[in-house]
N, C-alpha and C. Protein backbone atom coordinates (compact mmCIF):
# COMPACT_ATOMS: atom_id res chain seq x y z
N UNK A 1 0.82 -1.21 0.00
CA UNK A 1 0.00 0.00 0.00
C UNK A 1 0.85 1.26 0.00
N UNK A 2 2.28 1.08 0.84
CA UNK A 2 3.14 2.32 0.92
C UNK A 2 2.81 2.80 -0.77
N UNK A 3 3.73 1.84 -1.44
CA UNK A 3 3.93 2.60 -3.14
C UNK A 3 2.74 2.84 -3.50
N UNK A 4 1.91 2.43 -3.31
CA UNK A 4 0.77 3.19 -4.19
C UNK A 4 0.39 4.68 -3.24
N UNK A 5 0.76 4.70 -1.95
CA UNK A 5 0.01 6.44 -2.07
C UNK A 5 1.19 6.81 -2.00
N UNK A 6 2.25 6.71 -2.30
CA UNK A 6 4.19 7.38 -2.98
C UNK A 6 3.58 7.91 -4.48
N UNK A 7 3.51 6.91 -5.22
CA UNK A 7 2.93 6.77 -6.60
C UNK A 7 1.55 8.09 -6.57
N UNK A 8 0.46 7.97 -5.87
CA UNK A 8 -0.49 8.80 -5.90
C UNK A 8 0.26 10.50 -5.79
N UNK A 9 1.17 10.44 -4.87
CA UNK A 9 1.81 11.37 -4.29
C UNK A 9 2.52 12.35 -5.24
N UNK A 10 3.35 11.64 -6.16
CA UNK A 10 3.75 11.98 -7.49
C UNK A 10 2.92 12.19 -8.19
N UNK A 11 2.00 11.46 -8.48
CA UNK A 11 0.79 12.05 -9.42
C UNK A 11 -0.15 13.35 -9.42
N UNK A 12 -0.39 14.01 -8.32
CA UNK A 12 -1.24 14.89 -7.55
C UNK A 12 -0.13 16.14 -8.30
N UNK A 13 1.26 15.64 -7.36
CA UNK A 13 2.30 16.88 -7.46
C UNK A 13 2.71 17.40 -9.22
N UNK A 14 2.82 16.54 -9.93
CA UNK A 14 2.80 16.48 -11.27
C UNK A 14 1.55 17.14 -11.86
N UNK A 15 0.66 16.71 -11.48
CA UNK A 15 -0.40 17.04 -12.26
C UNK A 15 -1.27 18.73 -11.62
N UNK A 16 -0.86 18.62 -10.35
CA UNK A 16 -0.51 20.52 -9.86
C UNK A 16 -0.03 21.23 -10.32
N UNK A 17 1.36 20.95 -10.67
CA UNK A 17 2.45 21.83 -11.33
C UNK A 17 1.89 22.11 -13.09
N UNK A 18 1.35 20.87 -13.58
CA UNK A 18 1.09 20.70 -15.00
C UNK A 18 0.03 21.86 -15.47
N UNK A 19 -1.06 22.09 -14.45
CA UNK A 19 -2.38 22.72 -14.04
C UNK A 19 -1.41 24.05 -14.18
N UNK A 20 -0.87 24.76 -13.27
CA UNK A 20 -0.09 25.81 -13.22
C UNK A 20 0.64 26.12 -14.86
N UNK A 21 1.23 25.28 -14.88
CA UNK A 21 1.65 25.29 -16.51
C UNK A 21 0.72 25.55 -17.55
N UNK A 22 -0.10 25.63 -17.50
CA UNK A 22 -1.32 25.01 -18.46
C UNK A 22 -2.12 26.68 -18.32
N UNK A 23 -1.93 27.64 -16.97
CA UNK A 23 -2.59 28.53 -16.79
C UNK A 23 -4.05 27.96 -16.18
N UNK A 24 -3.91 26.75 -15.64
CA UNK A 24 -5.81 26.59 -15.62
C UNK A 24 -5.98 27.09 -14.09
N UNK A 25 -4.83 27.29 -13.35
CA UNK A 25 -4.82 28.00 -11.89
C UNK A 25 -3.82 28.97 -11.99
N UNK A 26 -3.75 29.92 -10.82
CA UNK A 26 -2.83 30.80 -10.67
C UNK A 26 -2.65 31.44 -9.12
N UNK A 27 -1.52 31.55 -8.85
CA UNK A 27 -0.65 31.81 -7.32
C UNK A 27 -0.95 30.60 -6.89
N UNK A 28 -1.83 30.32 -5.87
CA UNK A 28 -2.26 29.18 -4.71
C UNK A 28 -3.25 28.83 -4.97
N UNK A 29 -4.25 29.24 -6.00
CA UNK A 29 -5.60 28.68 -6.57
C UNK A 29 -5.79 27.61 -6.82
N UNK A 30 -6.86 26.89 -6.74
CA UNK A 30 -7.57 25.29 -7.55
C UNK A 30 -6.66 24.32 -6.33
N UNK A 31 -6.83 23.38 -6.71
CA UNK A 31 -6.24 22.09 -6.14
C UNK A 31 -6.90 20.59 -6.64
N UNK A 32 -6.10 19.52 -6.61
CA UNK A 32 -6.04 18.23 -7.11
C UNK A 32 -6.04 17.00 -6.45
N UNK A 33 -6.59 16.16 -6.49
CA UNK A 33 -6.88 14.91 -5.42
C UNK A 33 -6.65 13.51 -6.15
N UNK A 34 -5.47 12.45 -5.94
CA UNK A 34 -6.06 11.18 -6.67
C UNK A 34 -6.89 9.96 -5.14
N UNK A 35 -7.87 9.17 -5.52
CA UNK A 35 -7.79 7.93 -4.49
C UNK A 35 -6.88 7.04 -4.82
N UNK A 36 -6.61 6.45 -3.76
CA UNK A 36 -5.28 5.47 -3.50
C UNK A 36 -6.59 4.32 -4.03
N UNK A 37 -7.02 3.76 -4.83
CA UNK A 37 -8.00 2.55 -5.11
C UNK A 37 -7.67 0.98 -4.14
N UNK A 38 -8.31 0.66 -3.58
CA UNK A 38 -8.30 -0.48 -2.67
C UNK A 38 -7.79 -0.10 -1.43
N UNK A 39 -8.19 1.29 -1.05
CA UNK A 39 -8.13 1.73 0.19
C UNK A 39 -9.02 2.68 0.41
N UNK A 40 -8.75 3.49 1.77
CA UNK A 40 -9.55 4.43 2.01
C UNK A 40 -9.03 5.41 2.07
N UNK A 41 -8.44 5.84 1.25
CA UNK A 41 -7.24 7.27 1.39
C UNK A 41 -7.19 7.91 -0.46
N UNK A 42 -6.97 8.85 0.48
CA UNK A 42 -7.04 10.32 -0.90
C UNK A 42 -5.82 10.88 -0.13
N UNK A 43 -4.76 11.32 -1.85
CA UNK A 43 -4.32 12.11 -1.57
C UNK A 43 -4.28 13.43 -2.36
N UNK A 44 -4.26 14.90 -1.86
CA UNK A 44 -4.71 16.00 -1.93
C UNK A 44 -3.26 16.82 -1.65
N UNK A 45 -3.82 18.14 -2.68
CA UNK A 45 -3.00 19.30 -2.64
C UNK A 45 -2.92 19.44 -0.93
N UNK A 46 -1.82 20.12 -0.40
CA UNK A 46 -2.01 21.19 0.46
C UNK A 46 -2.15 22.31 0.34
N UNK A 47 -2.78 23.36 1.31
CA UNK A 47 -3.39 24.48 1.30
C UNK A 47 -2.01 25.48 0.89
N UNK A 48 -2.37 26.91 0.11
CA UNK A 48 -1.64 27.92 0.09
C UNK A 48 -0.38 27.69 0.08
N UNK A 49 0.10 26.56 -0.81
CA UNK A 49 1.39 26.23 -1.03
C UNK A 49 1.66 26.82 -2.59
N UNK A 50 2.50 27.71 -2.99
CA UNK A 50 2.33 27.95 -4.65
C UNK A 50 2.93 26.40 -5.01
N UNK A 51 2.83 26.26 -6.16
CA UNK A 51 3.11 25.42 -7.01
C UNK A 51 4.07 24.92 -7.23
N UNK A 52 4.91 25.80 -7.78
CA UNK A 52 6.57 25.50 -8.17
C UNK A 52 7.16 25.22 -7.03
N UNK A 53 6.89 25.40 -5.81
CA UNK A 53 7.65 25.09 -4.49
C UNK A 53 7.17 23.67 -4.15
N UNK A 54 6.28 22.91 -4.91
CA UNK A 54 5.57 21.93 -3.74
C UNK A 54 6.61 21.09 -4.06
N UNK A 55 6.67 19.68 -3.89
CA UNK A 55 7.14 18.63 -3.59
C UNK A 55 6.50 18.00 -3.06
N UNK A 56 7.04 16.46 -3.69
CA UNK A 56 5.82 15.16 -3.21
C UNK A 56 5.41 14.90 -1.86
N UNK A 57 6.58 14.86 -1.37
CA UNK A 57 6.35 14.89 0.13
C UNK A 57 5.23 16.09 0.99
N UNK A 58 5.21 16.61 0.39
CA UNK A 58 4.08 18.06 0.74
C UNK A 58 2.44 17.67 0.17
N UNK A 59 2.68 16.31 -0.12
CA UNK A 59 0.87 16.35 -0.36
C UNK A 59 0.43 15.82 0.76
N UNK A 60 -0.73 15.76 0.93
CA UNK A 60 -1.66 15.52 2.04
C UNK A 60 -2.33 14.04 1.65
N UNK A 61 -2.35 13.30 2.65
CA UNK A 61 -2.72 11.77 2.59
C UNK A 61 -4.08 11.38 3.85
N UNK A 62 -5.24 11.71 3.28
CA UNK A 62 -6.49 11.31 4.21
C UNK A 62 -7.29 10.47 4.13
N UNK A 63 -7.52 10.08 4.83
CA UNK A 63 -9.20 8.30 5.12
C UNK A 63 -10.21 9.34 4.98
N UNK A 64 -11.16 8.70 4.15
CA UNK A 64 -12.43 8.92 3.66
C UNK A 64 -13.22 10.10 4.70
N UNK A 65 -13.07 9.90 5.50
CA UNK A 65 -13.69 10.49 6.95
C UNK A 65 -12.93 12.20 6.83
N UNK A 66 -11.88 12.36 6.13
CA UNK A 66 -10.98 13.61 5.96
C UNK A 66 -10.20 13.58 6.87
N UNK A 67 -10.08 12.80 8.20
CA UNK A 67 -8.36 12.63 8.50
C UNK A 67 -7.35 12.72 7.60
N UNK A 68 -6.41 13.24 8.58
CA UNK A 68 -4.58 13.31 7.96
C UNK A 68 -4.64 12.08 8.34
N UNK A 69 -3.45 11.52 7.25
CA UNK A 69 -2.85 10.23 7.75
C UNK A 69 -1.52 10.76 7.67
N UNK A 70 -1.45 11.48 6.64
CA UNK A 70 0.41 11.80 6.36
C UNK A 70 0.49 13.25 6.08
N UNK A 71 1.12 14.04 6.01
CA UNK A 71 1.68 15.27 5.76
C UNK A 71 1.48 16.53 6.63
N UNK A 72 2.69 17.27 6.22
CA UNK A 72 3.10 18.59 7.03
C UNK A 72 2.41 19.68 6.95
N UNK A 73 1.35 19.18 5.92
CA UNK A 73 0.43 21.07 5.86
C UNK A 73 -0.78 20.42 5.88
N UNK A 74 -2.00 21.63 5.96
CA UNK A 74 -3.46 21.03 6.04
C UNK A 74 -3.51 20.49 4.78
N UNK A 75 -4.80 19.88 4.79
CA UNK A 75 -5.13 20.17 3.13
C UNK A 75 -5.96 20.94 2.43
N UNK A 76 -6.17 21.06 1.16
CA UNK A 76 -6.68 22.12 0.66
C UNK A 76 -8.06 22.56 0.74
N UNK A 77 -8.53 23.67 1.10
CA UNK A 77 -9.50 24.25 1.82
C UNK A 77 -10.80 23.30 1.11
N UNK A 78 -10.80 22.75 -0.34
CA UNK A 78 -11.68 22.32 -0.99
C UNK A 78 -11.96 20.63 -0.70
N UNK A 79 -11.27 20.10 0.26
CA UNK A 79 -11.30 18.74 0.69
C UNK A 79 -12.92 18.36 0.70
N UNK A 80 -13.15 19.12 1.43
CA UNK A 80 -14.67 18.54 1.17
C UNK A 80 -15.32 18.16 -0.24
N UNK A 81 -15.31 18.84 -0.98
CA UNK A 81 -15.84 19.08 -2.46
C UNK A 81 -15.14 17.70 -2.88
N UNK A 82 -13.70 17.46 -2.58
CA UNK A 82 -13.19 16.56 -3.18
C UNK A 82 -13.92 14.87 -2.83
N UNK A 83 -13.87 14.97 -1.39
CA UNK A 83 -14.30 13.45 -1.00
C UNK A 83 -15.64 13.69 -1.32
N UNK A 84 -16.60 14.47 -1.33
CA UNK A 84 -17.63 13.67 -1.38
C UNK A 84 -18.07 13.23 -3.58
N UNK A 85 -17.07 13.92 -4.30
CA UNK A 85 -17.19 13.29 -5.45
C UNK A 85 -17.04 12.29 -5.31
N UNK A 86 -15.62 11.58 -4.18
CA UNK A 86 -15.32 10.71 -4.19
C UNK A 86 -16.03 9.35 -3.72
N UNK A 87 -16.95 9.92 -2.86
CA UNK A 87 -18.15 9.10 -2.07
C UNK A 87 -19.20 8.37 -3.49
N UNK A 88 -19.61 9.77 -3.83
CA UNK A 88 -21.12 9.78 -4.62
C UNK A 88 -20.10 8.88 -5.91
N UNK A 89 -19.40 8.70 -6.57
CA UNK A 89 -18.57 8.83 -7.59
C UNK A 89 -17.48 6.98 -7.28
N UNK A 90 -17.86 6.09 -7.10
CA UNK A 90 -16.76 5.43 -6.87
C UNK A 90 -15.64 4.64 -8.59
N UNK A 91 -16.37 5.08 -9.21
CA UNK A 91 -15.12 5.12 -10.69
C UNK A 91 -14.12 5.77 -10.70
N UNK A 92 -14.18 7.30 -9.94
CA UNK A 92 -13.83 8.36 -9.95
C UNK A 92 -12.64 7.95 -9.15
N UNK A 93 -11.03 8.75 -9.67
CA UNK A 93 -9.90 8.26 -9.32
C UNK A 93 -9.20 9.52 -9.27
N UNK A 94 -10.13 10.74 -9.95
CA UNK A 94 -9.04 11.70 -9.67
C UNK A 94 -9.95 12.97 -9.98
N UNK A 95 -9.45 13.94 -9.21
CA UNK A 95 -10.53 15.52 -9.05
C UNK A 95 -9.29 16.69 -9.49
N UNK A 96 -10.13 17.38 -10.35
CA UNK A 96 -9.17 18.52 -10.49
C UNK A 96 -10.59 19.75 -10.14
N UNK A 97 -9.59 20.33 -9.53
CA UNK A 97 -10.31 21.70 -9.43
C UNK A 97 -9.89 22.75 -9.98
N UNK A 98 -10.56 23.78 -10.60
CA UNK A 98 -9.10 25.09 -11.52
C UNK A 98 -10.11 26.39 -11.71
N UNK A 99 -9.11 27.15 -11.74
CA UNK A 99 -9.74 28.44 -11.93
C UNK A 99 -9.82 29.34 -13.28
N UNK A 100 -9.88 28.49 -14.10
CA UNK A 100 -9.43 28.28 -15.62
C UNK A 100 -10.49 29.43 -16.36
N UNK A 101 -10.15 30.62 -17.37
CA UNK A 101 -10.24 32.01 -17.53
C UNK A 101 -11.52 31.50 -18.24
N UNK A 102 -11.79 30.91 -19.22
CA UNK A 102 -13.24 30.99 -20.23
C UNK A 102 -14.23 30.48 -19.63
N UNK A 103 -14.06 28.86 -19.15
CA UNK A 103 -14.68 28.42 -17.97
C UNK A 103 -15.80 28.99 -17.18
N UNK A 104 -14.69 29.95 -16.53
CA UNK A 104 -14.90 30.54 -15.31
C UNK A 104 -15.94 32.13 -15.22
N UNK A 105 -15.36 32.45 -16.79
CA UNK A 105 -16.38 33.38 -16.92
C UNK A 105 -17.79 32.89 -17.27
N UNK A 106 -17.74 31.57 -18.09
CA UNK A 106 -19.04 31.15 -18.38
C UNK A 106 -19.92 30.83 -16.88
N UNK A 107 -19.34 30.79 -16.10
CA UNK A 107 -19.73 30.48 -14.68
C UNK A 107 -19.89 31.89 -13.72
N UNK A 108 -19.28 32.71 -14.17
CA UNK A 108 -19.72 33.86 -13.59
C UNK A 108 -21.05 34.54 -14.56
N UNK A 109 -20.92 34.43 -15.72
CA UNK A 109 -22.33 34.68 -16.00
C UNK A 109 -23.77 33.92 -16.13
N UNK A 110 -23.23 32.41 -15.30
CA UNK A 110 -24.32 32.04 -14.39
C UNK A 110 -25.13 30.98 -15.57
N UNK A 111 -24.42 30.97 -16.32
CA UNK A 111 -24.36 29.71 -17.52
C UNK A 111 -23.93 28.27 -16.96
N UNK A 112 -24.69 26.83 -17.68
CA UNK A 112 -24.23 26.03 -18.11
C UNK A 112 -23.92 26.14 -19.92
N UNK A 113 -23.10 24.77 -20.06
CA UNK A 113 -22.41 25.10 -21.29
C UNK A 113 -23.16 23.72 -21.99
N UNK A 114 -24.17 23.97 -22.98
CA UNK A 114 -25.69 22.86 -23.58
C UNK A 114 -23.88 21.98 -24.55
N UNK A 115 -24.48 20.81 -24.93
CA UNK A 115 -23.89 19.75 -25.77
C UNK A 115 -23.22 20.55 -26.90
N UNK A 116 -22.25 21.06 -27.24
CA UNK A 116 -21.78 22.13 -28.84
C UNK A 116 -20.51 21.30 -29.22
N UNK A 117 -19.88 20.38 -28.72
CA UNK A 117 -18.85 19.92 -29.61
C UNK A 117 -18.79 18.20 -29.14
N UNK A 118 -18.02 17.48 -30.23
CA UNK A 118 -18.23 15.76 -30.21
C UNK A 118 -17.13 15.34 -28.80
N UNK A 119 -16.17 16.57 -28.81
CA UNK A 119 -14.97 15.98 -28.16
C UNK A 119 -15.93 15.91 -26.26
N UNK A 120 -16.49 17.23 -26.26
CA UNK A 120 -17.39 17.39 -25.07
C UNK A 120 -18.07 16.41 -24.45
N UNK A 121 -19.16 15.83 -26.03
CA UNK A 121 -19.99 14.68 -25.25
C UNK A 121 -19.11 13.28 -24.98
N UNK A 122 -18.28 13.21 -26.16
CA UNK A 122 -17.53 12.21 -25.73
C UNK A 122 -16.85 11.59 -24.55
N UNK A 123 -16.14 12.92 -24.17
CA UNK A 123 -15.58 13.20 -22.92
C UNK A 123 -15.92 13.51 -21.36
N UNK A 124 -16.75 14.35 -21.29
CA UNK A 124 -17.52 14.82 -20.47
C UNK A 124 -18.85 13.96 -20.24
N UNK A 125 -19.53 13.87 -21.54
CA UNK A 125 -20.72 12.86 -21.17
C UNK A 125 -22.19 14.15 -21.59
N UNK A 126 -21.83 15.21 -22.36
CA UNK A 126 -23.27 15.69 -22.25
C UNK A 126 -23.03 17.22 -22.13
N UNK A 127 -23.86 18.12 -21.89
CA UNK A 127 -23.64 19.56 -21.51
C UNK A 127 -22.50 19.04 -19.82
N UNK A 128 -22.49 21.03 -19.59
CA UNK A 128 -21.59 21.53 -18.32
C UNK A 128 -22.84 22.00 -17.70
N UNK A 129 -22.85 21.47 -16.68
CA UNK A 129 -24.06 22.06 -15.58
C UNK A 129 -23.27 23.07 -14.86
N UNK A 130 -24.05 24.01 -14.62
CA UNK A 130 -23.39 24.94 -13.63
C UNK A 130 -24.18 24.52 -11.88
N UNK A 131 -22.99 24.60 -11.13
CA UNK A 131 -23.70 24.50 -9.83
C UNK A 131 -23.60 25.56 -9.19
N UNK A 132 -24.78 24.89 -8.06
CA UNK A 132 -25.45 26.69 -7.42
C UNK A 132 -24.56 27.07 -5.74
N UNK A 133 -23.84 28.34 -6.33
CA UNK A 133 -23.41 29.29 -5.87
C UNK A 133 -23.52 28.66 -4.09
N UNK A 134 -21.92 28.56 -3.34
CA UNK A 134 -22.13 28.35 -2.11
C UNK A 134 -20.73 28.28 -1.92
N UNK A 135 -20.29 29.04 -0.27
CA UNK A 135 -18.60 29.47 -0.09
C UNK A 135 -17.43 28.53 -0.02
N UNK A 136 -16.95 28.98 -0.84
CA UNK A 136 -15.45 28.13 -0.86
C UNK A 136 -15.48 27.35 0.30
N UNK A 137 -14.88 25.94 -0.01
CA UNK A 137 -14.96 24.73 1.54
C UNK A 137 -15.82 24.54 2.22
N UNK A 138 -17.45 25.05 2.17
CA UNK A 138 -18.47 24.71 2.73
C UNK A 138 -18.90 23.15 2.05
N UNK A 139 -19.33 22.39 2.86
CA UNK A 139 -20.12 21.49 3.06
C UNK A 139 -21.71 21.68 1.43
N UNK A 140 -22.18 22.87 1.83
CA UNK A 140 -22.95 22.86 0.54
C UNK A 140 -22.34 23.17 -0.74
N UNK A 141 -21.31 23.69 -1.06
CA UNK A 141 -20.41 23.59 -2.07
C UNK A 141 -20.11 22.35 -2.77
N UNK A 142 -19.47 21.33 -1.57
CA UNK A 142 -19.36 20.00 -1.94
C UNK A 142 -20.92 19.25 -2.37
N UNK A 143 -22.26 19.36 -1.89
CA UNK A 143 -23.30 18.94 -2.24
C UNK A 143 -23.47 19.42 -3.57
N UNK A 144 -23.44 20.71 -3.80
CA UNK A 144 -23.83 21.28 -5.25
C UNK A 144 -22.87 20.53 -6.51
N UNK A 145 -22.15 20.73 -6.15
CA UNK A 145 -20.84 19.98 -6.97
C UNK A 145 -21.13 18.75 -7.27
N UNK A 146 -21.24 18.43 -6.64
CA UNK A 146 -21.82 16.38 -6.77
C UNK A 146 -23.31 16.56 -7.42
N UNK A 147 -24.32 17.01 -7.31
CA UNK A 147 -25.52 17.55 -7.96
C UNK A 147 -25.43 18.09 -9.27
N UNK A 148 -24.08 18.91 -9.80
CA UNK A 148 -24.05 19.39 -10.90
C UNK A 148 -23.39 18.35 -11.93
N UNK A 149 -22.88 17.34 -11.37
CA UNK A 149 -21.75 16.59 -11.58
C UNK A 149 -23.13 15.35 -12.50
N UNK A 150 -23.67 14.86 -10.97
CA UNK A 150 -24.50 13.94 -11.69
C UNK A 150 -23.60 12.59 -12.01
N UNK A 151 -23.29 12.08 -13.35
CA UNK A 151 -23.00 11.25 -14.00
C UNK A 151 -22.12 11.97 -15.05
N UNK A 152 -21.60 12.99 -15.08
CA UNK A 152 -21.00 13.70 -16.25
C UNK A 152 -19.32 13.74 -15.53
N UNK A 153 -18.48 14.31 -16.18
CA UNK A 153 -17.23 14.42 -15.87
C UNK A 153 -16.86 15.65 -15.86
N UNK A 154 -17.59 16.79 -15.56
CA UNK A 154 -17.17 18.00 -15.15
C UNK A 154 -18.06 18.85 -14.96
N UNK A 155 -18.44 19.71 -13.95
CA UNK A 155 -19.03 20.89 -14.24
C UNK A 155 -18.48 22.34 -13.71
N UNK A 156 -19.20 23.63 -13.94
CA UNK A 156 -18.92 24.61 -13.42
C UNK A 156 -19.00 24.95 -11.84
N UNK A 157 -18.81 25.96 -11.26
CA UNK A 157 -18.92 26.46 -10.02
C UNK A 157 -19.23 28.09 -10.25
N UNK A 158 -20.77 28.75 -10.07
CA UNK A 158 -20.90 29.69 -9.83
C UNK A 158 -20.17 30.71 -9.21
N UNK A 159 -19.60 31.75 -10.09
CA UNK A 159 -18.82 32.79 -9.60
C UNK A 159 -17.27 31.92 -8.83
N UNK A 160 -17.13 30.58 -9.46
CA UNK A 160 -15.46 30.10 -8.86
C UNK A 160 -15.21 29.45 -10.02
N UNK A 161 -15.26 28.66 -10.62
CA UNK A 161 -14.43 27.97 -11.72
C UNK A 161 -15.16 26.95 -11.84
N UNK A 162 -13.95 25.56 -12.18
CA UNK A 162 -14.76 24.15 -12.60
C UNK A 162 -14.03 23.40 -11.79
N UNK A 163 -15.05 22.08 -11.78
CA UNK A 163 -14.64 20.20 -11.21
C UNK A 163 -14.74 20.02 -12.42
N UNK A 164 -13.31 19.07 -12.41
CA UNK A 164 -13.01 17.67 -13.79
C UNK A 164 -12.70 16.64 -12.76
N UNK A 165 -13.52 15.18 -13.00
CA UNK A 165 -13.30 14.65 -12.79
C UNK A 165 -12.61 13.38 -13.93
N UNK A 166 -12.09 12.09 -13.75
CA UNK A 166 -11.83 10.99 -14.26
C UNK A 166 -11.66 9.76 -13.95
N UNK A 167 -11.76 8.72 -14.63
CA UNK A 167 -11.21 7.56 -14.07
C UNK A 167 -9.81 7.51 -13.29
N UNK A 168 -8.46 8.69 -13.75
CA UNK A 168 -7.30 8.71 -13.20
C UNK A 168 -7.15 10.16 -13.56
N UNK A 169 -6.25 10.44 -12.16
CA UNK A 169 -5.97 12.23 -12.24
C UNK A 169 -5.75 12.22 -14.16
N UNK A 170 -4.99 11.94 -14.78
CA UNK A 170 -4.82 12.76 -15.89
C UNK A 170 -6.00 12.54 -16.73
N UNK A 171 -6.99 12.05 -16.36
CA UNK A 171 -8.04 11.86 -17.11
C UNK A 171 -8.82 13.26 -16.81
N UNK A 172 -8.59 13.26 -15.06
CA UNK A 172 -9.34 14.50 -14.97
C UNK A 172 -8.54 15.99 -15.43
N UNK A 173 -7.71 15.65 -15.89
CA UNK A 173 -6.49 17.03 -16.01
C UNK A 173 -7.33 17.50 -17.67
N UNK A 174 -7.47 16.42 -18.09
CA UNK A 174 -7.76 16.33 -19.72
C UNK A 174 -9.29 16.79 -19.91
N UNK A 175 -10.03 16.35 -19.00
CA UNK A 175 -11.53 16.55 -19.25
C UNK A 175 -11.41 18.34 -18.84
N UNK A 176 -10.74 18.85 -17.99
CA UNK A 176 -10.34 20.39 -17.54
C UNK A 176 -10.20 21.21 -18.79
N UNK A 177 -9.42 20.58 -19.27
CA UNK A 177 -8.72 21.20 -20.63
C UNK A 177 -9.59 21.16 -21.59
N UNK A 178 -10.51 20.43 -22.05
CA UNK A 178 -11.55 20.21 -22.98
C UNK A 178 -12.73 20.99 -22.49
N UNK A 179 -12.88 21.45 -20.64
CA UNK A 179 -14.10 22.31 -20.61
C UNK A 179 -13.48 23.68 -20.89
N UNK A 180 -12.28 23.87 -20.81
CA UNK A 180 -11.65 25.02 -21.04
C UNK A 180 -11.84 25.42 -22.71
N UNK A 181 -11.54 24.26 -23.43
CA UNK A 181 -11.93 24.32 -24.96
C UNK A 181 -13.22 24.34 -25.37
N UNK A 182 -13.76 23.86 -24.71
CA UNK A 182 -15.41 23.98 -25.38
C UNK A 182 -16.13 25.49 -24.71
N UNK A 183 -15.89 25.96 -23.92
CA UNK A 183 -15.75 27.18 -22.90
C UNK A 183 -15.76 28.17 -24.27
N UNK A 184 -14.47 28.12 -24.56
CA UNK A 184 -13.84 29.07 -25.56
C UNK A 184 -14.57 29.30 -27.02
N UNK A 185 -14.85 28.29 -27.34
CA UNK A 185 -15.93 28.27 -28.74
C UNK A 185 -17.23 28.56 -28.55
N UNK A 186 -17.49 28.46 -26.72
CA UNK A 186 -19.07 28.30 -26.42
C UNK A 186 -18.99 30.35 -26.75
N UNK A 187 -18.38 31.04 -25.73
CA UNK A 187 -18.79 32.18 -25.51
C UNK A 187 -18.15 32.80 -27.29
N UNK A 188 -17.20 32.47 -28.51
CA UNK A 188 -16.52 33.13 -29.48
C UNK A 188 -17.74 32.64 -30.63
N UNK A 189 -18.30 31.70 -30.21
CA UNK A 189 -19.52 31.44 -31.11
C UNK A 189 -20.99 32.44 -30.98
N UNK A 190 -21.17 32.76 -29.97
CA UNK A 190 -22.28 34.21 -29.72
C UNK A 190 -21.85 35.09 -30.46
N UNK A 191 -20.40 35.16 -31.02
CA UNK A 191 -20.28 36.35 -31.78
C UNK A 191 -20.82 36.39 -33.32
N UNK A 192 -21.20 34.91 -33.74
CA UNK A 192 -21.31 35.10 -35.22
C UNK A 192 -23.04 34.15 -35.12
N UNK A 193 -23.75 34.62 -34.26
CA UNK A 193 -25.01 33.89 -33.84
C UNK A 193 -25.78 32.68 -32.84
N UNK A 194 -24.48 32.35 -31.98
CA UNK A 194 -24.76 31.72 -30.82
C UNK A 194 -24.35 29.97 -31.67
N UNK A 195 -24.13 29.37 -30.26
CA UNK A 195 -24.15 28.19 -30.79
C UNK A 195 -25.42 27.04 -31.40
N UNK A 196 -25.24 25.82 -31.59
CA UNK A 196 -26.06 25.00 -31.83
C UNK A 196 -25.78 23.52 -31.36
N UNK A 197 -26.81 22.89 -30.91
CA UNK A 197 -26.18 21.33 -30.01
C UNK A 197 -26.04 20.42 -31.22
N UNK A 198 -25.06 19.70 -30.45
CA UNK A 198 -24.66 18.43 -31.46
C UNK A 198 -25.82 17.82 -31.88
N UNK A 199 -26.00 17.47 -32.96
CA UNK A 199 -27.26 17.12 -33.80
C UNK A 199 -27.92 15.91 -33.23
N UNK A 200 -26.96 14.37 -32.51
CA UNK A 200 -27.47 13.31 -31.87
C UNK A 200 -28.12 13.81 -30.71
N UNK A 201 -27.70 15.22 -30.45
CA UNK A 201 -27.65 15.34 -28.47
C UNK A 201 -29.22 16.14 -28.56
N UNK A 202 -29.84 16.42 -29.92
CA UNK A 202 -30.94 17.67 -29.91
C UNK A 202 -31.79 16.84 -29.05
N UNK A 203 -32.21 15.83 -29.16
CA UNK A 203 -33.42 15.14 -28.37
C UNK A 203 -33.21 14.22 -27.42
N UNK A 204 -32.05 14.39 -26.66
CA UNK A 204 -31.48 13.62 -25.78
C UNK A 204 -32.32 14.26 -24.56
């Protein structure tokens, strides 16, 4: 069990730094979670650590319940949000959270994002639900999230950004990146008459 949450440990930290790279967070923003599978442990960003400084050893290792099991800092204020995908969600192997610019505006203007590209439904499973508005690390945050989520692999967060989830963190790194892309065509397509849903998805 050690190597696999070592292994998880690397994965989280990698796929933090990658997020940062990528622009889909910025300073100490968003945070990332994989489950250790055949246990009861998640491991998670720590809080207000920038990025480029972390190191593996600096992730946070907790039992389902949100105990520490391992590490030197809390964890990230969004723990909640994270386990209970992880509850409602047991496919689910990895959570990204991000504060990602097109996204995020589609979420500040209080939008979901309807079925508009193949890579979306493919990926995601369907439109971006937006979920309803509630404070960073609250308990109803994490409910809405799981509610917006449903059966899909990502949605928005009113006035905060998006959840990607996946079968494995880079699955969820990838589904991030694709709401970030479909984001981008959703709001550059209003400019030449709004979009239109994928033609299988009209009567779905």
């Amino acid at each position: 069990m050690e190597s696999m949450v070592l292994e998880a440990m690397k994965d989280v930290l990698e796929t933090a730094q990658e997020m940062a790279r990528q622009g889909l967070v910025a300073g100490t923003s968003g945070n990332c979670s994989a489950r250790v599978f055949d246990t009861d442990l998640v491991v998670i960003t720590p809080t207000s650590l920038e990025y480029g400084l972390m190191l593996s050893e600096d992730m946070c290792v907790l039992n389902m319940d949100g105990e520490k099991v391992e590490g030197r800092y809390s964890p990230s204020i969004e723990v909640n949000m994270h386990l209970a995908v992880y509850r409602a969600r047991p496919e689910v192997g990895g959570v990204v959270h991000t504060h990602q610019k097109m996204a995020t505006a589609v979420a500040v203007a209080g939008r979901g994002i309807p079925p508009i590209l193949e890579e979306q439904v493919f990926r995601i499973y369907g439109g971006i639900e937006l979920a309803e508005y509630a404070p960073p690390g609250s308990l109803e945050l994490a409910d809405n999230a799981v509610a917006a989520l449903g059966n899909r692999n990502a949605c928005l967060l009113a006035h905060h950004g998006v959840v990607a989830v996946g079968e494995k963190l880079r699955d969820a790194l990838l589904n991030a990146e694709i709401v970030e892309r479909t984001a981008t065509v959703y709001i550059m397509s209003h400019l030449i008459g709004g979009p239109r849903i994928v033609p299988f998805m009209e009567h779905d």
